[in-house]
C-alpha atoms as a PDB file:
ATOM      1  CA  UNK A   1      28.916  15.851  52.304  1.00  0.00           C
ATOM      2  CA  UNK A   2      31.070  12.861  51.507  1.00  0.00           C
ATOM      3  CA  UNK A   3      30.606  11.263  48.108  1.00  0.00           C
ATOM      4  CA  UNK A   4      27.834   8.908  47.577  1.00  0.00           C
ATOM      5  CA  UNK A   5      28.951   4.842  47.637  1.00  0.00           C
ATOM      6  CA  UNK A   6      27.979   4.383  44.156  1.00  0.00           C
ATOM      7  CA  UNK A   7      29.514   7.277  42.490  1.00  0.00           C
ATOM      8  CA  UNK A   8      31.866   6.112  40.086  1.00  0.00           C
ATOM      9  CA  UNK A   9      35.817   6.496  39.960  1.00  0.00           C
ATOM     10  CA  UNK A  10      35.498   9.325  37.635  1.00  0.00           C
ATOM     11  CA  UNK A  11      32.790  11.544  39.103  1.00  0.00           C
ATOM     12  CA  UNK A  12      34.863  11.177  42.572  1.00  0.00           C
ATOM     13  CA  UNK A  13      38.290  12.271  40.871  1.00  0.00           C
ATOM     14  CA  UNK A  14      36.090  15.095  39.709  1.00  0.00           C
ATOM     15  CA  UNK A  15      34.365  16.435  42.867  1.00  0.00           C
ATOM     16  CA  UNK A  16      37.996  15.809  44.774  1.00  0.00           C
ATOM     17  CA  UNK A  17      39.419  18.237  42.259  1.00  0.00           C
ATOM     18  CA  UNK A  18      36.712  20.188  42.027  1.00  0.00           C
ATOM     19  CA  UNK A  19      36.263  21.141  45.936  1.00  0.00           C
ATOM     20  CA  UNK A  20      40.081  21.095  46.078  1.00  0.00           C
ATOM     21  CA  UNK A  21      40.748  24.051  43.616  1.00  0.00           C
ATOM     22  CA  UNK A  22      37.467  26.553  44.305  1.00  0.00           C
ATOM     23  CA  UNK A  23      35.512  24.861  41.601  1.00  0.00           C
ATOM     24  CA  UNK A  24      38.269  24.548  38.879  1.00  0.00           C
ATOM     25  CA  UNK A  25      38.726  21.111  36.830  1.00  0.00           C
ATOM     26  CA  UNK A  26      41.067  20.282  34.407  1.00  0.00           C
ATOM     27  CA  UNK A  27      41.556  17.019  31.661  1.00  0.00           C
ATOM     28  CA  UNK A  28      38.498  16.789  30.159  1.00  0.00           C
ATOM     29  CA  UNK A  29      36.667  19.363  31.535  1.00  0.00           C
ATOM     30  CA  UNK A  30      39.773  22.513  31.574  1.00  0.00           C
ATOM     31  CA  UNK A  31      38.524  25.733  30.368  1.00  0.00           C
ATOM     32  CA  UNK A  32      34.321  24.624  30.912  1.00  0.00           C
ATOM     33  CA  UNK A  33      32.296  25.590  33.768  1.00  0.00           C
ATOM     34  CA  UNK A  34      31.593  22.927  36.159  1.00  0.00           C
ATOM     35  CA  UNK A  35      29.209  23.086  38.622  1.00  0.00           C
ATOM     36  CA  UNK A  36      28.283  19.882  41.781  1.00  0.00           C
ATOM     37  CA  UNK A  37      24.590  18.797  41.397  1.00  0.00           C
ATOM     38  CA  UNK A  38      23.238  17.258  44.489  1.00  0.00           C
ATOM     39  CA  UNK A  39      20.145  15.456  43.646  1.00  0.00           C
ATOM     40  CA  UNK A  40      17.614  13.553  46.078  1.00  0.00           C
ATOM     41  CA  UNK A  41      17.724   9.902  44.834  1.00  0.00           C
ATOM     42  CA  UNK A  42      13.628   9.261  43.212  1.00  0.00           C
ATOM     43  CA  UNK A  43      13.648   5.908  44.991  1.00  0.00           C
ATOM     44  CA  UNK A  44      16.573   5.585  47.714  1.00  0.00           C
ATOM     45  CA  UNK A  45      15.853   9.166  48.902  1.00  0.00           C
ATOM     46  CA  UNK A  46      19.225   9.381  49.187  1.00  0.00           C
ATOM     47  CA  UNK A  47      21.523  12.429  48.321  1.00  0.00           C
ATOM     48  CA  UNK A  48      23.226  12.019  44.707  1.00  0.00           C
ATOM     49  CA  UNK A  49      26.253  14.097  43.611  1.00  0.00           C
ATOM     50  CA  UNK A  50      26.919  14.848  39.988  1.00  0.00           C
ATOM     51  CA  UNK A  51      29.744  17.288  38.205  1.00  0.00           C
ATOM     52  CA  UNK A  52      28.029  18.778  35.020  1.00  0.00           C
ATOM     53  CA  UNK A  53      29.198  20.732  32.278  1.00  0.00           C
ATOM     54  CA  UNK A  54      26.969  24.308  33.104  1.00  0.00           C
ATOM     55  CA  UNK A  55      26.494  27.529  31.130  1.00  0.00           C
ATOM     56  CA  UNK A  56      24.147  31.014  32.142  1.00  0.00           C
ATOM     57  CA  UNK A  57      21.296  32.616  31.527  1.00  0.00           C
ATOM     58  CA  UNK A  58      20.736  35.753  33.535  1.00  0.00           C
ATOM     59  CA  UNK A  59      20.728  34.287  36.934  1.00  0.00           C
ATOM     60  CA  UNK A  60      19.869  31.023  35.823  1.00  0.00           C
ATOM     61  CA  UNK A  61      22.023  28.176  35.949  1.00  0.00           C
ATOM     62  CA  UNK A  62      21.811  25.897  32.587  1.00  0.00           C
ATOM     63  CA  UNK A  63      22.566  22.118  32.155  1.00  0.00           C
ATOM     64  CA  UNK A  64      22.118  19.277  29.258  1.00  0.00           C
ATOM     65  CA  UNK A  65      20.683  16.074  30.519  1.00  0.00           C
ATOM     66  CA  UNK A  66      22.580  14.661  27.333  1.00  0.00           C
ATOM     67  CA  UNK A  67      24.367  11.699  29.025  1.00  0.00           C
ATOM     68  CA  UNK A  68      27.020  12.049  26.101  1.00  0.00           C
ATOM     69  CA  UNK A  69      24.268  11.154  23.527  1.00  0.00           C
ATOM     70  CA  UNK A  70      23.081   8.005  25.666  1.00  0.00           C
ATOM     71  CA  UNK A  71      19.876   6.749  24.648  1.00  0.00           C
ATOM     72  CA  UNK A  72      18.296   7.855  27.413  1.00  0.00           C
ATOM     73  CA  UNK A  73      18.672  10.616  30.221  1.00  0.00           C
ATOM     74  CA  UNK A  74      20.715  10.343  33.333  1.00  0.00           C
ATOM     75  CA  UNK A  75      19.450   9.079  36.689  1.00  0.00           C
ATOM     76  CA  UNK A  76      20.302  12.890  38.179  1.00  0.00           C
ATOM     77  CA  UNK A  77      17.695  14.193  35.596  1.00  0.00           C
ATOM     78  CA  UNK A  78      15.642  11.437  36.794  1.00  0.00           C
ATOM     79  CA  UNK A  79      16.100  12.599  40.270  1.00  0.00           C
ATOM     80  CA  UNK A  80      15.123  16.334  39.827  1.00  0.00           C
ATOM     81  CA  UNK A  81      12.092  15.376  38.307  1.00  0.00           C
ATOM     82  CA  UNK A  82      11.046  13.477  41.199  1.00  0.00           C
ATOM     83  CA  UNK A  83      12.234  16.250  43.637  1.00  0.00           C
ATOM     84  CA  UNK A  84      13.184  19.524  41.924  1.00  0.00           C
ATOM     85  CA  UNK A  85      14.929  20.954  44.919  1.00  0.00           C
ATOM     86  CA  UNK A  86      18.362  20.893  44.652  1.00  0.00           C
ATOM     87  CA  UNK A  87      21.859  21.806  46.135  1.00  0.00           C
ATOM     88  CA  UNK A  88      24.043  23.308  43.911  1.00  0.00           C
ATOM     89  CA  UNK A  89      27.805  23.884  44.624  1.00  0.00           C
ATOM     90  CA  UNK A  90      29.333  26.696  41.791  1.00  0.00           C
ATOM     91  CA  UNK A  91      32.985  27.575  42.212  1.00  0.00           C
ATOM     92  CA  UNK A  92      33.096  27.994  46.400  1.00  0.00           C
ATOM     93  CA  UNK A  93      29.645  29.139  47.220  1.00  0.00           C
ATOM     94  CA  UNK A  94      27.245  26.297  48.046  1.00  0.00           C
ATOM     95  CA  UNK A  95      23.056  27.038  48.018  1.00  0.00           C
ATOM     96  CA  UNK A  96      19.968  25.702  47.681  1.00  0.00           C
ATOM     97  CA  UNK A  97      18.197  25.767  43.972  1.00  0.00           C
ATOM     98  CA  UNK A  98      15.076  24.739  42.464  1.00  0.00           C
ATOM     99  CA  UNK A  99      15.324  22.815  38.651  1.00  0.00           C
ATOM    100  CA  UNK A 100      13.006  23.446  35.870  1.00  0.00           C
ATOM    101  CA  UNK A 101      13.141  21.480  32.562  1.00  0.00           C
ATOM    102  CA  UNK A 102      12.672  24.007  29.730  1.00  0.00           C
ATOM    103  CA  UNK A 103       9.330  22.947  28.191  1.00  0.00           C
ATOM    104  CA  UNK A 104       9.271  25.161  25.545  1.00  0.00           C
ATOM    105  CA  UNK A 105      10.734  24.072  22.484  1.00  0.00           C
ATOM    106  CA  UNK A 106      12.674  27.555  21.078  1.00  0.00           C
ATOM    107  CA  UNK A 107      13.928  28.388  24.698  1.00  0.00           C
ATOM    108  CA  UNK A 108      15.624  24.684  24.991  1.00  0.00           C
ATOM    109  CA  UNK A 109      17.176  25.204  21.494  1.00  0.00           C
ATOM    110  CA  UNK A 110      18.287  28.421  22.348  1.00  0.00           C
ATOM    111  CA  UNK A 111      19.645  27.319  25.817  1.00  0.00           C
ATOM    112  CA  UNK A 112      21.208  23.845  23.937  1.00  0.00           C
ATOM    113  CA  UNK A 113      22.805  26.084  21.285  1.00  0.00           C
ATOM    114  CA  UNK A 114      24.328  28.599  24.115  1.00  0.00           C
ATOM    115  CA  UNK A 115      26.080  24.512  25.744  1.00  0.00           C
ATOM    116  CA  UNK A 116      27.160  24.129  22.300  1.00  0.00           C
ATOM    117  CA  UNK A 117      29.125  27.600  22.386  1.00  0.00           C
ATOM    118  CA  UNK A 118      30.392  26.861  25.732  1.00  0.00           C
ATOM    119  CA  UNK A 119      31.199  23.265  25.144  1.00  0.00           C
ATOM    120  CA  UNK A 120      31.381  21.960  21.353  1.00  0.00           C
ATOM    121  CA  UNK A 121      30.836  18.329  22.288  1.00  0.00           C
ATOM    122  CA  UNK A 122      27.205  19.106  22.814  1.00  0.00           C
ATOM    123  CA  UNK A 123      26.669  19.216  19.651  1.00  0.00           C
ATOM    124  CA  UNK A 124      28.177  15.357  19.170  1.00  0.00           C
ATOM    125  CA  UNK A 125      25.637  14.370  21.619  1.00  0.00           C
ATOM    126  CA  UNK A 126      22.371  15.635  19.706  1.00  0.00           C
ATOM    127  CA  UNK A 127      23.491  13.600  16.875  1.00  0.00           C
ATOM    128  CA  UNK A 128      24.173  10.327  18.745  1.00  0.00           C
ATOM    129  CA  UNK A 129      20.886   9.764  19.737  1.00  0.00           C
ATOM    130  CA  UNK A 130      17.345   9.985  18.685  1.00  0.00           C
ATOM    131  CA  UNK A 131      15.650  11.733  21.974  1.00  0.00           C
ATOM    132  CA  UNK A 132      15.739  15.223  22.149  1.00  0.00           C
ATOM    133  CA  UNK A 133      18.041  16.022  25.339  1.00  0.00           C
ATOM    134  CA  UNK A 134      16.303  18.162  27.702  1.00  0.00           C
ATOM    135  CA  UNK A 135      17.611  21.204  28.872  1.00  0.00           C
ATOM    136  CA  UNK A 136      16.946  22.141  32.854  1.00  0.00           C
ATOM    137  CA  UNK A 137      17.821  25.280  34.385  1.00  0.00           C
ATOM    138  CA  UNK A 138      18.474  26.231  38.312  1.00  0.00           C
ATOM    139  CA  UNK A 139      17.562  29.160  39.762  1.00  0.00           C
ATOM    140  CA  UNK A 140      18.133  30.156  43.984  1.00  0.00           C
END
């Protein structure tokens, strides 16, 4: 899959360095797991590709719709609402995945706290905005 027209200059640099080194990133994201989220657009039902910031549970895949503390959540979270079938590409393996936002309010803070381990910044993001950032997990 080629990148997506609108995906910006950052995101691209990303996947290119991404799918050129077997799912390794450096600069900002060195030493976090990164995983390629390809979303079905809610209106264009077109595919949308987004590198995110990922941690584990079990099987489960785990990601922050946090947006870096934006005021509100990101058009990929958006997306898998619409359409919670997913493809997810994780190091050099490439499947299918369905998303689930954690509804329940001690498993999201337990999941959000387990980003924060992996990824300090997380915890910069709760603080910048007022919404509570939903946490979404992927499982095959």
């Amino acid at each position: 899959m080629t990148a997506p027209a609108d995906m910006n200059d950052f995101n691209k640099q990303v996947v290119d360095e991404f799918r050129a080194n077997d799912g390794v990133v450096g600069g900002y994201f060195e030493g976090k797991n990164v995983l390629l989220l390809t979303t079905t657009g809610a209106k264009s039902g077109e595919p949308r590709l987004s590198p995110l910031v990922y941690t584990t549970d079990g099987d489960r895949y785990v990601v922050a719709a946090s947006m870096g503390g934006a005021p509100k959540n990101p058009a990929w979270y958006h997306n898998l609402v619409a359409n919670p079938k997913v493809t997810l590409e994780v190091g050099t393996e490439k499947f299918e995945a369905t998303a689930t936002v954690i509804a329940d309010r001690a498993e999201r803070d337990r999941l959000y706290a387990g980003m924060v381990a992996h990824a300090e910044g997380f915890a910069d993001y709760e603080k910048k905005t007022d919404r509570l950032i939903p946490i979404v997990v992927f499982e095959r």
